[in-house]
Structures are given as C-alpha cells and as structure tokens.
C-alpha atoms as a PDB file:
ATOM      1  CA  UNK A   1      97.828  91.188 131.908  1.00  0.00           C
ATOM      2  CA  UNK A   2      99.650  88.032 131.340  1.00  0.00           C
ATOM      3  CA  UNK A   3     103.221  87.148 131.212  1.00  0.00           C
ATOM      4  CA  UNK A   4     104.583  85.695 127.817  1.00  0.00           C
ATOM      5  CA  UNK A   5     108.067  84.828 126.082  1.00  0.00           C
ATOM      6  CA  UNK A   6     108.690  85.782 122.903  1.00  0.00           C
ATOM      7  CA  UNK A   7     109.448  82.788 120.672  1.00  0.00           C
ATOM      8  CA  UNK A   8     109.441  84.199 117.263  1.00  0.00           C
ATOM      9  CA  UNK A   9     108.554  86.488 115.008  1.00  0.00           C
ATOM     10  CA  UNK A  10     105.303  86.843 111.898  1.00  0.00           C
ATOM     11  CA  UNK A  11     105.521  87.605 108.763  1.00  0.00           C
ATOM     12  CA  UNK A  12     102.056  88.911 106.835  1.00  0.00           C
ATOM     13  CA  UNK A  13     102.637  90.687 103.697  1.00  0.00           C
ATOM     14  CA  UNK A  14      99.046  90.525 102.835  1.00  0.00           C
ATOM     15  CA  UNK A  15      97.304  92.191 105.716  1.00  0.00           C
ATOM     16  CA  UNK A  16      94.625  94.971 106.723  1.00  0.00           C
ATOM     17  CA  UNK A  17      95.825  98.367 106.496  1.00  0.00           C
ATOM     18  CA  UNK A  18      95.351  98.878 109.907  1.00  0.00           C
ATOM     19  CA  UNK A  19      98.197  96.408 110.674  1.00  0.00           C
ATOM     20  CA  UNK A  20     100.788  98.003 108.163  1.00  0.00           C
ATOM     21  CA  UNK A  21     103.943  98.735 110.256  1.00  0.00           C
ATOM     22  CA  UNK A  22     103.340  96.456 113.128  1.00  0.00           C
ATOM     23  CA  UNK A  23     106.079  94.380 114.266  1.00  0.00           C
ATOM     24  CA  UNK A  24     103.921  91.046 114.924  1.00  0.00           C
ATOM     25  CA  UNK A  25     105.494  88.607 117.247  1.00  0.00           C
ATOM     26  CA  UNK A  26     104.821  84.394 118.279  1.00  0.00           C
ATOM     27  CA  UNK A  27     104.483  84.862 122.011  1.00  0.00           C
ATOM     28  CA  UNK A  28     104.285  81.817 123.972  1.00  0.00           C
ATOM     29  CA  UNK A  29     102.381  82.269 127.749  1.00  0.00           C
ATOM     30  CA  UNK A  30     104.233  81.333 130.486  1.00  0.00           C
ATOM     31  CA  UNK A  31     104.111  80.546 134.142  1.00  0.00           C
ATOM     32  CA  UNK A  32     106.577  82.891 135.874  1.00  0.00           C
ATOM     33  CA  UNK A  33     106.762  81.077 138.750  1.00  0.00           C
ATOM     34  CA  UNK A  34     108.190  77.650 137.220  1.00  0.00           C
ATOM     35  CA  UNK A  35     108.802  79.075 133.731  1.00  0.00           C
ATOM     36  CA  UNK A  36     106.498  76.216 131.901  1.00  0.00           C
ATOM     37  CA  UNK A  37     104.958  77.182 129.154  1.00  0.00           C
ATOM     38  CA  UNK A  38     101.013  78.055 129.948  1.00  0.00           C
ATOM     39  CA  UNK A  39      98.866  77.872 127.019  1.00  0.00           C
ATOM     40  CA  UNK A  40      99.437  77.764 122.990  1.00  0.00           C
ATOM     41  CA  UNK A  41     101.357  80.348 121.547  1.00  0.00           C
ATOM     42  CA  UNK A  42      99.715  83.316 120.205  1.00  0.00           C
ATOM     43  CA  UNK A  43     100.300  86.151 117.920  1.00  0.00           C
ATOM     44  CA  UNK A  44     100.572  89.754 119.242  1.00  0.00           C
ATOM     45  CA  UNK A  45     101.456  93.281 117.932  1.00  0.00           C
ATOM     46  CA  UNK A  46     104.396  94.943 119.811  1.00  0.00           C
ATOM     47  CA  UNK A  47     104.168  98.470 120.520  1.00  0.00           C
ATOM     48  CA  UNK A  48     107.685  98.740 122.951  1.00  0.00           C
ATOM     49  CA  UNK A  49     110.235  96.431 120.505  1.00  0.00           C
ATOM     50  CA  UNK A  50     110.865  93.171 122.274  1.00  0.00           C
ATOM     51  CA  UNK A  51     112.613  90.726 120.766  1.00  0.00           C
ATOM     52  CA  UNK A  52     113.138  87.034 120.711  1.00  0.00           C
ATOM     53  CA  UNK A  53     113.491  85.059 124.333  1.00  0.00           C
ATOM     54  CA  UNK A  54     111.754  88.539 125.450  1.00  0.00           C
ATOM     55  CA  UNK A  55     109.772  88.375 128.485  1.00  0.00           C
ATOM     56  CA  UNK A  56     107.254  90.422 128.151  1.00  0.00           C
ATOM     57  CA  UNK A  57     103.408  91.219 129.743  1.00  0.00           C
ATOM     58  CA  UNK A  58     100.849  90.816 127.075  1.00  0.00           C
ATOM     59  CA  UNK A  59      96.947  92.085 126.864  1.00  0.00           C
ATOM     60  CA  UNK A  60      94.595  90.489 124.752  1.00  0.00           C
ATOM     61  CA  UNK A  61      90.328  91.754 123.732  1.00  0.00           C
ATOM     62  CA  UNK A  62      89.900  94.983 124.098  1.00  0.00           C
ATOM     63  CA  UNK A  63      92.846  96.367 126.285  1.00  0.00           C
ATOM     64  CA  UNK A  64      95.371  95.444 123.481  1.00  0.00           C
ATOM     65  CA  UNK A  65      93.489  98.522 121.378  1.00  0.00           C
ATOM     66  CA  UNK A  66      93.991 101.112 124.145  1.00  0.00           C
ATOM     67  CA  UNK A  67      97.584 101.791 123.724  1.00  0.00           C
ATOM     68  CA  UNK A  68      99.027 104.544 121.036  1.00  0.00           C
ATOM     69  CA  UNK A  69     100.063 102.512 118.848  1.00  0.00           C
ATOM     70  CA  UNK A  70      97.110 100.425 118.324  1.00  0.00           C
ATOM     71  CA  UNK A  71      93.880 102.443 119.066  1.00  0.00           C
ATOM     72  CA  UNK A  72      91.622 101.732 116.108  1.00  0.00           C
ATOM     73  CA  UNK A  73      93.121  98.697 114.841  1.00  0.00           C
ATOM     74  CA  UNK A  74      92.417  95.455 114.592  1.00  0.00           C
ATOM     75  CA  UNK A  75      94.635  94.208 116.844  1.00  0.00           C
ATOM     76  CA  UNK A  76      93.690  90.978 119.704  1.00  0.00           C
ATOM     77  CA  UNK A  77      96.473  90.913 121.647  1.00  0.00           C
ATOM     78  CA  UNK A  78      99.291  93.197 122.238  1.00  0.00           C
ATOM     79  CA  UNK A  79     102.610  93.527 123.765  1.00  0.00           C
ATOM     80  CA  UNK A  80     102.400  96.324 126.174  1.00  0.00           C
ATOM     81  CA  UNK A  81     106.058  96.038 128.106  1.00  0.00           C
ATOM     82  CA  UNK A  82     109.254  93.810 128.186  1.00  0.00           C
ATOM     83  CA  UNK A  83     109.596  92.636 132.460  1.00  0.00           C
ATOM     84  CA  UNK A  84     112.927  93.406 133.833  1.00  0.00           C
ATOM     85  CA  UNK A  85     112.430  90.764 137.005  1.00  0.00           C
ATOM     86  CA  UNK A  86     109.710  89.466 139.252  1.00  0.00           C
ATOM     87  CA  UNK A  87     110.330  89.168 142.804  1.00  0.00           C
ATOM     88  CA  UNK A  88     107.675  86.834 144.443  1.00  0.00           C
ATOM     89  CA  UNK A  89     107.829  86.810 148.500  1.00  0.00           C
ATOM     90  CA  UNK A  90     111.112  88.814 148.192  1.00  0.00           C
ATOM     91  CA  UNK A  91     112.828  86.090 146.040  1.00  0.00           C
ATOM     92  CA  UNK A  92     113.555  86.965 142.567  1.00  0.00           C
ATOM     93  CA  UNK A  93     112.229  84.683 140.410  1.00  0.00           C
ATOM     94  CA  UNK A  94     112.960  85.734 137.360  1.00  0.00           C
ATOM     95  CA  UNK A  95     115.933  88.646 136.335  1.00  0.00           C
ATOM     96  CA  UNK A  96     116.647  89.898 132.679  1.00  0.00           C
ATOM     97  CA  UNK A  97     120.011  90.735 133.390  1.00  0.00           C
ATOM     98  CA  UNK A  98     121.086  87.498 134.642  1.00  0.00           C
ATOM     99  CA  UNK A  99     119.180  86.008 131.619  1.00  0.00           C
ATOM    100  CA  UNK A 100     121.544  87.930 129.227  1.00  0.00           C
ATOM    101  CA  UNK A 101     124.541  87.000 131.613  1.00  0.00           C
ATOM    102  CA  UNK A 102     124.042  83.245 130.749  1.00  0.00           C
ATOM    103  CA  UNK A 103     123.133  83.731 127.498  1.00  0.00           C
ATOM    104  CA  UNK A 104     126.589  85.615 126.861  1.00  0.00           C
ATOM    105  CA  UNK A 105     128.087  82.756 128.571  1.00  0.00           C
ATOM    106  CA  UNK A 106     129.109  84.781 131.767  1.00  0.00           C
END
C-alpha cells in the first residue's frame, strides 16, 4: 500500500465494460512524512468515495483487483481507503480533521 492525495478526477466515456460505473480519480503519491509529492500522478478506481485533496492508501498490480468492487476488472491501481491521521513515533503527522479545520478557515 501506498499513500496518495487525490488531485482530480477522470473522465472516460469510451471505456471497457468492465470499467462502467467506476468513479476514476488523478491520485498524486505522496510522502506522508514531509507531504512532497513522491512520484507522477496516476489514475486509480475508487471503491470507498474519496474525493478531491483526499488522502487516501492506494494498491496498484494485482491487489487493486481483490476488492468487491473490482474483482475481474481491468483495473491497475485502486483506491482501497481514505486515512483519517498517521501518527509516526507518537506525533501526528498528518490529521483529516484538522485538514478540514483549515480548509473551512477555522
């Protein structure tokens, strides 16, 4: 599993029927730690409904077809749960709550 924000959202009208009522999001790898971005962004299927600034764990190859919602389709990568906070040596690194504090402008 890998951490990831989600950055945006993709549209594919033409598409395998497999992929027909996926939700498929722009995720963007990050380093929880610092928060940097950690690779290119990416395109996943969401099975739990995150949204955008999301962050969320991600599986890619073969592990992204092993949840309900995606076994037998073609899917690479998937996102598998939206991360509440990280705590790293008993610090919290990283809350959603105070996230959606700031963001409200509290």
């Amino acid at each position: 599993m890998q951490m990831a924000r989600v950055i945006g959202m993709v549209v594919a009208t033409q598409k395998d029927p497999k992929l027909v009522g996926f939700t498929l999001q722009l995720v963007q790898p990050i380093d929880i730690v610092t928060g940097d971005s950690s690779g290119k962004p990416i395109v996943a299927a969401d099975t739990v409904g995150a949204g955008i600034g999301d962050v969320v764990m991600i599986v890619s190859g073969s592990s992204a077809r092993l949840t309900i919602k995606t076994t037998g389709s073609p899917v690479d990568m998937a996102i598998v749960g939206i991360i509440d906070s990280v705590d790293v040596e008993g610090v919290t690194i990283y809350d959603r709550a105070r996230e959606d504090e700031r963001a409200l402008g509290w």
